[in-house]
PDB file of N, CA and C in Angstrom:
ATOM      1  N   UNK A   1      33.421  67.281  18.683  1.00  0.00           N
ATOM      2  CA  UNK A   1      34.121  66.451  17.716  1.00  0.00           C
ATOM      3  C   UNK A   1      34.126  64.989  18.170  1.00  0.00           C
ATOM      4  N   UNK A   2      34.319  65.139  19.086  1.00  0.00           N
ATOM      5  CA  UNK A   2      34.384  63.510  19.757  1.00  0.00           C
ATOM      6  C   UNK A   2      33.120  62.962  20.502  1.00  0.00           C
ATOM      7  N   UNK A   3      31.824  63.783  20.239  1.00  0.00           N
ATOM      8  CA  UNK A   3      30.406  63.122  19.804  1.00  0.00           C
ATOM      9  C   UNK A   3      30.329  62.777  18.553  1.00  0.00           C
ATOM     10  N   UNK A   4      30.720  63.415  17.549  1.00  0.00           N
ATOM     11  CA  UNK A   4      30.531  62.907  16.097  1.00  0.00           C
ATOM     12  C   UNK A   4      31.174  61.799  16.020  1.00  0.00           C
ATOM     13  N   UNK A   5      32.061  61.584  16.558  1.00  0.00           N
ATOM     14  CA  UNK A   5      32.804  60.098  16.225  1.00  0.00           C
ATOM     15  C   UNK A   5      33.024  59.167  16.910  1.00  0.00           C
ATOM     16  N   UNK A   6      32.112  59.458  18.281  1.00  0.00           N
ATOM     17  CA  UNK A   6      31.143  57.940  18.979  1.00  0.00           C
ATOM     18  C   UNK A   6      29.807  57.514  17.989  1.00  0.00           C
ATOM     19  N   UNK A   7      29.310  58.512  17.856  1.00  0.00           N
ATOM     20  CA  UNK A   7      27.868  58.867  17.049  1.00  0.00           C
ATOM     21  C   UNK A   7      28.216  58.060  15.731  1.00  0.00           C
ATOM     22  N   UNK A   8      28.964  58.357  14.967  1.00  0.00           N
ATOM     23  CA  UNK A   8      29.555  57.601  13.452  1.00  0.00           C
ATOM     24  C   UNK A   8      29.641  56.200  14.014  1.00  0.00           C
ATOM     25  N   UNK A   9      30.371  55.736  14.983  1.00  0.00           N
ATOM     26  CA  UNK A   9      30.645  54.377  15.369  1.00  0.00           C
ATOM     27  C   UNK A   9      29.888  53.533  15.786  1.00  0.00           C
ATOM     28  N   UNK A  10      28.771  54.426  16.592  1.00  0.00           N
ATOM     29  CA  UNK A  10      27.566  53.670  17.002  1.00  0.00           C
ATOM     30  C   UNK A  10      26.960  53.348  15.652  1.00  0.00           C
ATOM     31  N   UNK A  11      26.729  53.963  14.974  1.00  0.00           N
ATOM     32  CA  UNK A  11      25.262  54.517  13.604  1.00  0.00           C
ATOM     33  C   UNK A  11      25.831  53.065  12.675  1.00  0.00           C
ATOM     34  N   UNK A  12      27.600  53.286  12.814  1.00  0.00           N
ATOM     35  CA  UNK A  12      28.316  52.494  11.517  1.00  0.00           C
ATOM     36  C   UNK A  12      27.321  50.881  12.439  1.00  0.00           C
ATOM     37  N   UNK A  13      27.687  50.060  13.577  1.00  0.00           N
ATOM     38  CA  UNK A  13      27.323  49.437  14.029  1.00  0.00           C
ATOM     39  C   UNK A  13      25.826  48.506  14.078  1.00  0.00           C
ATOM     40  N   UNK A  14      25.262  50.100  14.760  1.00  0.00           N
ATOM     41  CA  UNK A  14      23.571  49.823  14.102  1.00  0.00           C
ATOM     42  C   UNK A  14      23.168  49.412  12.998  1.00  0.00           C
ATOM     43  N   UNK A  15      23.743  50.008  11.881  1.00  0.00           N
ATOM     44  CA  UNK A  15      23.591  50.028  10.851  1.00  0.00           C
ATOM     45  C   UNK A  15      23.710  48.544   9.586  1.00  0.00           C
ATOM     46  N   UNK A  16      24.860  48.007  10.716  1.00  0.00           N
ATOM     47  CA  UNK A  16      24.920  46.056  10.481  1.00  0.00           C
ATOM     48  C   UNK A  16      24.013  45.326  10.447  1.00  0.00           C
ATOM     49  N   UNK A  17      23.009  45.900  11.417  1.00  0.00           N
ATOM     50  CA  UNK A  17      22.002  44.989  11.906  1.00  0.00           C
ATOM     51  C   UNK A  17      20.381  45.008  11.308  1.00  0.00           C
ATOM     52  N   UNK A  18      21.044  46.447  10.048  1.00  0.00           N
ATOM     53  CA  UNK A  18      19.753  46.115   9.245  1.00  0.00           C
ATOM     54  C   UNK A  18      19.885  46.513   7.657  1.00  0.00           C
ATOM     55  N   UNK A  19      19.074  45.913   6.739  1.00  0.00           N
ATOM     56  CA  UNK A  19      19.155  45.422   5.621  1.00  0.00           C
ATOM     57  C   UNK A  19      18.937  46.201   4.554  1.00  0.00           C
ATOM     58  N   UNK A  20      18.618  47.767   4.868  1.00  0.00           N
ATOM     59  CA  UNK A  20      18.469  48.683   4.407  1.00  0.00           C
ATOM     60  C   UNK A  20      19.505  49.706   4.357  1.00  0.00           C
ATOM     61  N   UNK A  21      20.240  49.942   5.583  1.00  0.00           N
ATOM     62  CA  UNK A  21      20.932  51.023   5.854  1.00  0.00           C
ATOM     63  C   UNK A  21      22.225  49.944   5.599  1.00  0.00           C
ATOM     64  N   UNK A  22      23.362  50.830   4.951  1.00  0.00           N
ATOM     65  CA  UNK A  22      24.824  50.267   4.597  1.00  0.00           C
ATOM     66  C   UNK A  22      25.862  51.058   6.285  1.00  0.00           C
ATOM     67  N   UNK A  23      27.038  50.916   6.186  1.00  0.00           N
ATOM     68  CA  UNK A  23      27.946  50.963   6.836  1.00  0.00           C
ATOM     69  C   UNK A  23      27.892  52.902   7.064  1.00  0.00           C
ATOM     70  N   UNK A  24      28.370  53.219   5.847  1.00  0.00           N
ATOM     71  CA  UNK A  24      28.934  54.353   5.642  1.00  0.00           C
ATOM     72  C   UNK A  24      27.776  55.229   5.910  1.00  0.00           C
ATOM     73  N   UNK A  25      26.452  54.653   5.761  1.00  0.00           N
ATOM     74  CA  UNK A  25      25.282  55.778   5.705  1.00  0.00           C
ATOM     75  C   UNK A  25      24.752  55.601   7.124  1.00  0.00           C
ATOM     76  N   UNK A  26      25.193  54.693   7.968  1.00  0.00           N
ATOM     77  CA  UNK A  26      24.701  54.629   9.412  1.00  0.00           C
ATOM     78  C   UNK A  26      25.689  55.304   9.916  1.00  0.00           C
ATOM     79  N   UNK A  27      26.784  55.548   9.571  1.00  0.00           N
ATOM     80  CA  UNK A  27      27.681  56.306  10.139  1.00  0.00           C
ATOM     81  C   UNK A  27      27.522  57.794  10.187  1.00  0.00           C
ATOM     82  N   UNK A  28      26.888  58.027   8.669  1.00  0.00           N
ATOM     83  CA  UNK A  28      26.309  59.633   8.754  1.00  0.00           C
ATOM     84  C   UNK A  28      25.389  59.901   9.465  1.00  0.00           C
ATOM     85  N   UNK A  29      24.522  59.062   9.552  1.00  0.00           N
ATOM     86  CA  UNK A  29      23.133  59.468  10.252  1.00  0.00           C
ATOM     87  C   UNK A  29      23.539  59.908  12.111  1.00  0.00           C
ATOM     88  N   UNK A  30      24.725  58.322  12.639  1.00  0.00           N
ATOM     89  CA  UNK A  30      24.932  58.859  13.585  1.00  0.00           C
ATOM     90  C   UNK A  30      25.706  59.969  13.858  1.00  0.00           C
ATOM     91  N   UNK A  31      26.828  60.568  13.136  1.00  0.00           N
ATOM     92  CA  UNK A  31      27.329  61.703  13.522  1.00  0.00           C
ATOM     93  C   UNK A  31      26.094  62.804  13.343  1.00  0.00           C
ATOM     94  N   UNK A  32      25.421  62.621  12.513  1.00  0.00           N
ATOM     95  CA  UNK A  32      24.061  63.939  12.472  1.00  0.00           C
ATOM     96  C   UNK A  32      23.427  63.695  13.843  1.00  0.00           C
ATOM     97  N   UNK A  33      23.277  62.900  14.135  1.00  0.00           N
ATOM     98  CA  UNK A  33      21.967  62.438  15.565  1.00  0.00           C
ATOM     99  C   UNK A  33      22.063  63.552  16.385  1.00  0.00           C
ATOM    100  N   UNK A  34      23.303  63.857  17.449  1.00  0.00           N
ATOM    101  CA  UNK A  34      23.183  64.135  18.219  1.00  0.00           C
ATOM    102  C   UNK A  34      23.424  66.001  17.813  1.00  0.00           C
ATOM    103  N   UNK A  35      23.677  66.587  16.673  1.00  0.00           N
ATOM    104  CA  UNK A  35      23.328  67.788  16.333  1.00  0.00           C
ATOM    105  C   UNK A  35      21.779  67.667  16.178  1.00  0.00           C
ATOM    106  N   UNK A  36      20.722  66.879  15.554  1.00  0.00           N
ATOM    107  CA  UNK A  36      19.581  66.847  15.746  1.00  0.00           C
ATOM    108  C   UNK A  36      18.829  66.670  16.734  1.00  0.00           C
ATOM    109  N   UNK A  37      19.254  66.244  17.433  1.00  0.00           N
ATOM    110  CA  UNK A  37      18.909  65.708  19.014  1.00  0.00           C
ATOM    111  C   UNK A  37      18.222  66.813  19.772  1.00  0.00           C
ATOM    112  N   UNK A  38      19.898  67.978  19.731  1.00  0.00           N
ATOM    113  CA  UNK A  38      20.087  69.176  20.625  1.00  0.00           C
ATOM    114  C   UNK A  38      19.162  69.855  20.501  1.00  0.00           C
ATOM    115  N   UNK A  39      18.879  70.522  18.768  1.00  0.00           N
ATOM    116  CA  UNK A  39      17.895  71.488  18.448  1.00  0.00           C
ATOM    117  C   UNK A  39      16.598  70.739  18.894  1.00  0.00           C
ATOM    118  N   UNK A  40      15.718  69.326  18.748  1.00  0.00           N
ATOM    119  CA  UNK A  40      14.689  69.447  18.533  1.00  0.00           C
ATOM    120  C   UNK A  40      14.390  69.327  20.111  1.00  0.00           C
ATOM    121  N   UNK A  41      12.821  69.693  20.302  1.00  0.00           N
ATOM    122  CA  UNK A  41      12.203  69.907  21.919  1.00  0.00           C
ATOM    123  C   UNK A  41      12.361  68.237  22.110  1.00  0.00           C
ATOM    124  N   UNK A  42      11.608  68.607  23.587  1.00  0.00           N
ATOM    125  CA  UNK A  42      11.412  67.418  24.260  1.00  0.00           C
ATOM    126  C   UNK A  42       9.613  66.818  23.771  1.00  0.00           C
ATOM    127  N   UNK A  43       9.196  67.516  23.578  1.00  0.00           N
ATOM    128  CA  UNK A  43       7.667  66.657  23.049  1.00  0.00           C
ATOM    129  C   UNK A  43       8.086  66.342  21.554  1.00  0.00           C
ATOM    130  N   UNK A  44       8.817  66.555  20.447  1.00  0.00           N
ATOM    131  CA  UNK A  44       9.396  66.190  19.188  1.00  0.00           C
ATOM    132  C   UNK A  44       9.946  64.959  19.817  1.00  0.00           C
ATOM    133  N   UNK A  45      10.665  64.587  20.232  1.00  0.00           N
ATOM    134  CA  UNK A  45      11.600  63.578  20.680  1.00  0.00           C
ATOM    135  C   UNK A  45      10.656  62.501  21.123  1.00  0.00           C
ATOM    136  N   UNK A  46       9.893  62.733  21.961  1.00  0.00           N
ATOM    137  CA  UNK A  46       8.608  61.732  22.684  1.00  0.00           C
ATOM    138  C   UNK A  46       7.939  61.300  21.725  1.00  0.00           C
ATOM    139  N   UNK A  47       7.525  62.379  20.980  1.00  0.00           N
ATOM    140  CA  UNK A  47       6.491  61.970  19.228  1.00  0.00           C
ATOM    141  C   UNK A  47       7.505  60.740  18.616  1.00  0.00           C
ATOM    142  N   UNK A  48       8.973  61.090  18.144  1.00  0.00           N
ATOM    143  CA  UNK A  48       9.809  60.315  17.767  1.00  0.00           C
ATOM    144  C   UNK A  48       9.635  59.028  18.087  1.00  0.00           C
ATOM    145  N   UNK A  49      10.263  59.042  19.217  1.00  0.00           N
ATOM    146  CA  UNK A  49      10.104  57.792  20.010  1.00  0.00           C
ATOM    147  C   UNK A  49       8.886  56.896  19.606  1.00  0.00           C
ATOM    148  N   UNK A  50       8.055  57.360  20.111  1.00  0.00           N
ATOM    149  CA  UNK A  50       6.634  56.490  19.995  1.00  0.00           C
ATOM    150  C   UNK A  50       5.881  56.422  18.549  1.00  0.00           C
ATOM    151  N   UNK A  51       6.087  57.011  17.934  1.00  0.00           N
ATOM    152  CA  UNK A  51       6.368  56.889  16.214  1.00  0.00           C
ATOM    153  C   UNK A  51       7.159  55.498  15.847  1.00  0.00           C
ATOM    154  N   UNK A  52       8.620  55.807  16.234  1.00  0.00           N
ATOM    155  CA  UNK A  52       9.592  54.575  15.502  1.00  0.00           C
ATOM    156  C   UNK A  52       8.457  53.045  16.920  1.00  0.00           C
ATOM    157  N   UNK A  53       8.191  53.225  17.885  1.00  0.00           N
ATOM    158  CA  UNK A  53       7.573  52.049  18.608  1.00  0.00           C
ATOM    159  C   UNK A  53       6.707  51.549  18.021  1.00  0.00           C
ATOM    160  N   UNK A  54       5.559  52.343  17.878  1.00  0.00           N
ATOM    161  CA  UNK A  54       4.415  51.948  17.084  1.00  0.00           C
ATOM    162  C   UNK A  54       4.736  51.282  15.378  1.00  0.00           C
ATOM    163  N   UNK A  55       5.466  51.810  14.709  1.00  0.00           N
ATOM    164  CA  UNK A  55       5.872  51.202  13.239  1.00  0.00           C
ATOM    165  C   UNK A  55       6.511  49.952  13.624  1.00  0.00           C
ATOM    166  N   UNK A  56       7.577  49.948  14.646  1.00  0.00           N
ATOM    167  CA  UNK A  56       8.149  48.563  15.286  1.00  0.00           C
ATOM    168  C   UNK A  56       7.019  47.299  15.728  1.00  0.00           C
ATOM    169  N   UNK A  57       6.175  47.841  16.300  1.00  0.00           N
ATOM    170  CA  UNK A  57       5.272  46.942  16.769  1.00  0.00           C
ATOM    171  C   UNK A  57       4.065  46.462  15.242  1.00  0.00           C
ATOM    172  N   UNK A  58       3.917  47.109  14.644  1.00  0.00           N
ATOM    173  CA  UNK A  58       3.087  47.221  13.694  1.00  0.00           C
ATOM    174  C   UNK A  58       3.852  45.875  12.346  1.00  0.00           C
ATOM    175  N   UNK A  59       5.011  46.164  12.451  1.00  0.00           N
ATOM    176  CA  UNK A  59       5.901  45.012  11.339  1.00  0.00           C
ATOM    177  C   UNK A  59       6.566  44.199  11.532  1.00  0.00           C
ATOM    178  N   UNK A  60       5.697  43.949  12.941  1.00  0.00           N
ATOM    179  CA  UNK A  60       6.520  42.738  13.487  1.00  0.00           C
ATOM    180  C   UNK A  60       5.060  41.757  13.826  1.00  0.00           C
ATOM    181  N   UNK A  61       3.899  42.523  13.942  1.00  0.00           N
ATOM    182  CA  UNK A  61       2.648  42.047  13.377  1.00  0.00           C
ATOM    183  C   UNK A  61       2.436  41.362  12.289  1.00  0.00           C
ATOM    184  N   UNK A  62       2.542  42.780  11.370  1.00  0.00           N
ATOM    185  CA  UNK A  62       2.709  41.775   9.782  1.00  0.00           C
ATOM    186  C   UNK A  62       3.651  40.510   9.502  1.00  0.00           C
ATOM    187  N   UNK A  63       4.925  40.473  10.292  1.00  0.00           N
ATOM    188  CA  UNK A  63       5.788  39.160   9.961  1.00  0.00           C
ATOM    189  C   UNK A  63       5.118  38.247  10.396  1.00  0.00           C
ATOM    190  N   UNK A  64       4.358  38.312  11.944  1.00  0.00           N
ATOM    191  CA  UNK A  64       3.845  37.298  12.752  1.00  0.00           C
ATOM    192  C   UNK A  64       2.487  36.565  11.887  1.00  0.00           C
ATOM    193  N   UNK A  65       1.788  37.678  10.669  1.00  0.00           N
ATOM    194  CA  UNK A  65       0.823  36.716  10.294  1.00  0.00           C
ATOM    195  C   UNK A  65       1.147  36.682   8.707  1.00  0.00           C
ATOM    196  N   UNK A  66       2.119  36.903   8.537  1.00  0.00           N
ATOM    197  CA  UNK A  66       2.929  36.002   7.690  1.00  0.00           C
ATOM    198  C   UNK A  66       3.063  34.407   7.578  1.00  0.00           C
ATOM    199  N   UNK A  67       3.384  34.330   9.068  1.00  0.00           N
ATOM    200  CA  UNK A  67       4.326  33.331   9.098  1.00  0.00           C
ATOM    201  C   UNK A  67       3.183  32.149   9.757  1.00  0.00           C
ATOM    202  N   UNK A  68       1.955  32.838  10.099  1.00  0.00           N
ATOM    203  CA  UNK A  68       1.207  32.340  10.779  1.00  0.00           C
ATOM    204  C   UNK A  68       0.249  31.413   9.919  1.00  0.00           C
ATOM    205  N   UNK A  69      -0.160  31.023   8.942  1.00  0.00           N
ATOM    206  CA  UNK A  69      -0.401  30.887   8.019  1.00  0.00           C
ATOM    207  C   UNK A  69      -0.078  29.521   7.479  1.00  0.00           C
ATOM    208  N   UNK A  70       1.454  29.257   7.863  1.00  0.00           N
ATOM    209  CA  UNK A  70       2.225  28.153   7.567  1.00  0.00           C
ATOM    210  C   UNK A  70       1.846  27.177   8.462  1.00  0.00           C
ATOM    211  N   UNK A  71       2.431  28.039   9.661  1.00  0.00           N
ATOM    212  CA  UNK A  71       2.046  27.159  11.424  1.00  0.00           C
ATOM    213  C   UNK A  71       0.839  26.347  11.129  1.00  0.00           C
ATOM    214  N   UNK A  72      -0.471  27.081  10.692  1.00  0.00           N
ATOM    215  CA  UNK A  72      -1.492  26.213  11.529  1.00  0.00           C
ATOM    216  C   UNK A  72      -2.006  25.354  10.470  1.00  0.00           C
ATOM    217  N   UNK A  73      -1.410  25.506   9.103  1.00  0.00           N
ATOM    218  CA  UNK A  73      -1.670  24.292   8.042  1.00  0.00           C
ATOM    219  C   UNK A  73      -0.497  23.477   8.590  1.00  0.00           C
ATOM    220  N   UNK A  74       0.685  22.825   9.211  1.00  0.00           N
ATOM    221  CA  UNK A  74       2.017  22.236   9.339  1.00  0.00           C
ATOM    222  C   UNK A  74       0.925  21.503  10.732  1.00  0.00           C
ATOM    223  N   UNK A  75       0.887  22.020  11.346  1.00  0.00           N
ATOM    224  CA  UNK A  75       0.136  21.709  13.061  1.00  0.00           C
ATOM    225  C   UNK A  75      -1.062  21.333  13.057  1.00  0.00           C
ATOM    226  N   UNK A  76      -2.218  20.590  12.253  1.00  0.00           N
ATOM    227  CA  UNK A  76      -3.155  20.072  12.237  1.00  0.00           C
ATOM    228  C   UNK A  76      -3.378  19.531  13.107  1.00  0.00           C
ATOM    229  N   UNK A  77      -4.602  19.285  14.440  1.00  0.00           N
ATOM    230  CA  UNK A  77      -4.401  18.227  15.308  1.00  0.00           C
ATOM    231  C   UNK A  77      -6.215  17.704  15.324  1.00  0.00           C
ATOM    232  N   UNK A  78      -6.129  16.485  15.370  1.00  0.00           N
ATOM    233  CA  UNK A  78      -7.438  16.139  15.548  1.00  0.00           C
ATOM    234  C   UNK A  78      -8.037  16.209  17.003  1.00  0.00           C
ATOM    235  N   UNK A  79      -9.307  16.691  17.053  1.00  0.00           N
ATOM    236  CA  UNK A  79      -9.912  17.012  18.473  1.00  0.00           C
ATOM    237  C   UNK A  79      -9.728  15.428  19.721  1.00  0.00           C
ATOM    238  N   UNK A  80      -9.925  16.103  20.791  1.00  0.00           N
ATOM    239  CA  UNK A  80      -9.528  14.847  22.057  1.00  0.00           C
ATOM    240  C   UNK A  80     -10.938  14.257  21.573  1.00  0.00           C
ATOM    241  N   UNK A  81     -10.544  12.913  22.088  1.00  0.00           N
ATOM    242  CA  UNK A  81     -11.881  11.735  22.112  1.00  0.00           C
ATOM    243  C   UNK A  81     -12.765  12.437  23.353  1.00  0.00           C
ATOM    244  N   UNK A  82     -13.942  12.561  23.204  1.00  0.00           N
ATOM    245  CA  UNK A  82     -14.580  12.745  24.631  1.00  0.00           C
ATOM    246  C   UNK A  82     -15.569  11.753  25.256  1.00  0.00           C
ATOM    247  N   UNK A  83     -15.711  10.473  24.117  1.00  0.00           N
ATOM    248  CA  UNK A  83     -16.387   9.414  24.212  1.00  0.00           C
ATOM    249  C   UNK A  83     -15.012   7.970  24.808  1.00  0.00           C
ATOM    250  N   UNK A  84     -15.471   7.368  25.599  1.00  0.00           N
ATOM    251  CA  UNK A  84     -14.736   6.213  25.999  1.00  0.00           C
ATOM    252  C   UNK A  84     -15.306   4.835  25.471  1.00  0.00           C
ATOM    253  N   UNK A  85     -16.257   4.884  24.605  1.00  0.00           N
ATOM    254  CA  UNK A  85     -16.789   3.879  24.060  1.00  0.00           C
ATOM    255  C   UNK A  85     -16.493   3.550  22.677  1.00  0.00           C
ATOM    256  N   UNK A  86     -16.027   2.188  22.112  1.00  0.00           N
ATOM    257  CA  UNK A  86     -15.455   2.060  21.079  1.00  0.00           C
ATOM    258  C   UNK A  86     -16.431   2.682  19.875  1.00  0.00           C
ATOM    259  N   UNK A  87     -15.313   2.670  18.899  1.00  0.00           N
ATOM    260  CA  UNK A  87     -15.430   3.370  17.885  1.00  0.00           C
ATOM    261  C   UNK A  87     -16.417   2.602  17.062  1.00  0.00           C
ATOM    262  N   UNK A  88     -17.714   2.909  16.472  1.00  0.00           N
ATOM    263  CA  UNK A  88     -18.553   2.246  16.016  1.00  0.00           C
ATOM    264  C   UNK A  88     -18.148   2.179  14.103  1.00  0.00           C
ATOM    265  N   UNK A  89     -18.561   0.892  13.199  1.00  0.00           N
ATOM    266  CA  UNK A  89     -18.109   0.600  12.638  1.00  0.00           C
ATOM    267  C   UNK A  89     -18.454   0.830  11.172  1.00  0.00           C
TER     268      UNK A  89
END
């Protein structure tokens, strides 16, 4: 009983910090967690893991060339002089 309602408190918490999941439904998920936890193996859990890593790493890609796009039209730079002789006319 008093995993379900660290688990709710954590989930409610987590659940602030992203733009999809509301209060009340991070709260369910965490009181479910750790009944899901128990039953599934240890290679399920590893799959898990490296599942949610890989999608993490993957859309944080896509933001990066999103955003990348902007950068290097804003940041134009003209190449170094490599000549020391004036500029002909």
């Amino acid at each position: 009983m008093i995993g379900k309602i660290i688990g709710a408190g954590m989930g409610a918490k987590a659940a602030e910090h992203t733009s999809k999941i509301g209060g009340p439904l991070g709260a369910v998920l965490g009181a479910t967690a750790p009944v899901l936890l128990r039953r599934m193996s240890i290679p399920a859990m590893i799959a898990i893991g490296a599942g949610g890593y890989l999608v993490k790493k993957l859309i944080d890609k896509q933001e990066e060339e999103k955003a990348a796009p902007a950068k290097k039209t804003a940041t134009k730079r003209k190449p170094p002089r490599t000549s020391k002789a004036p500029a002909a006319a």
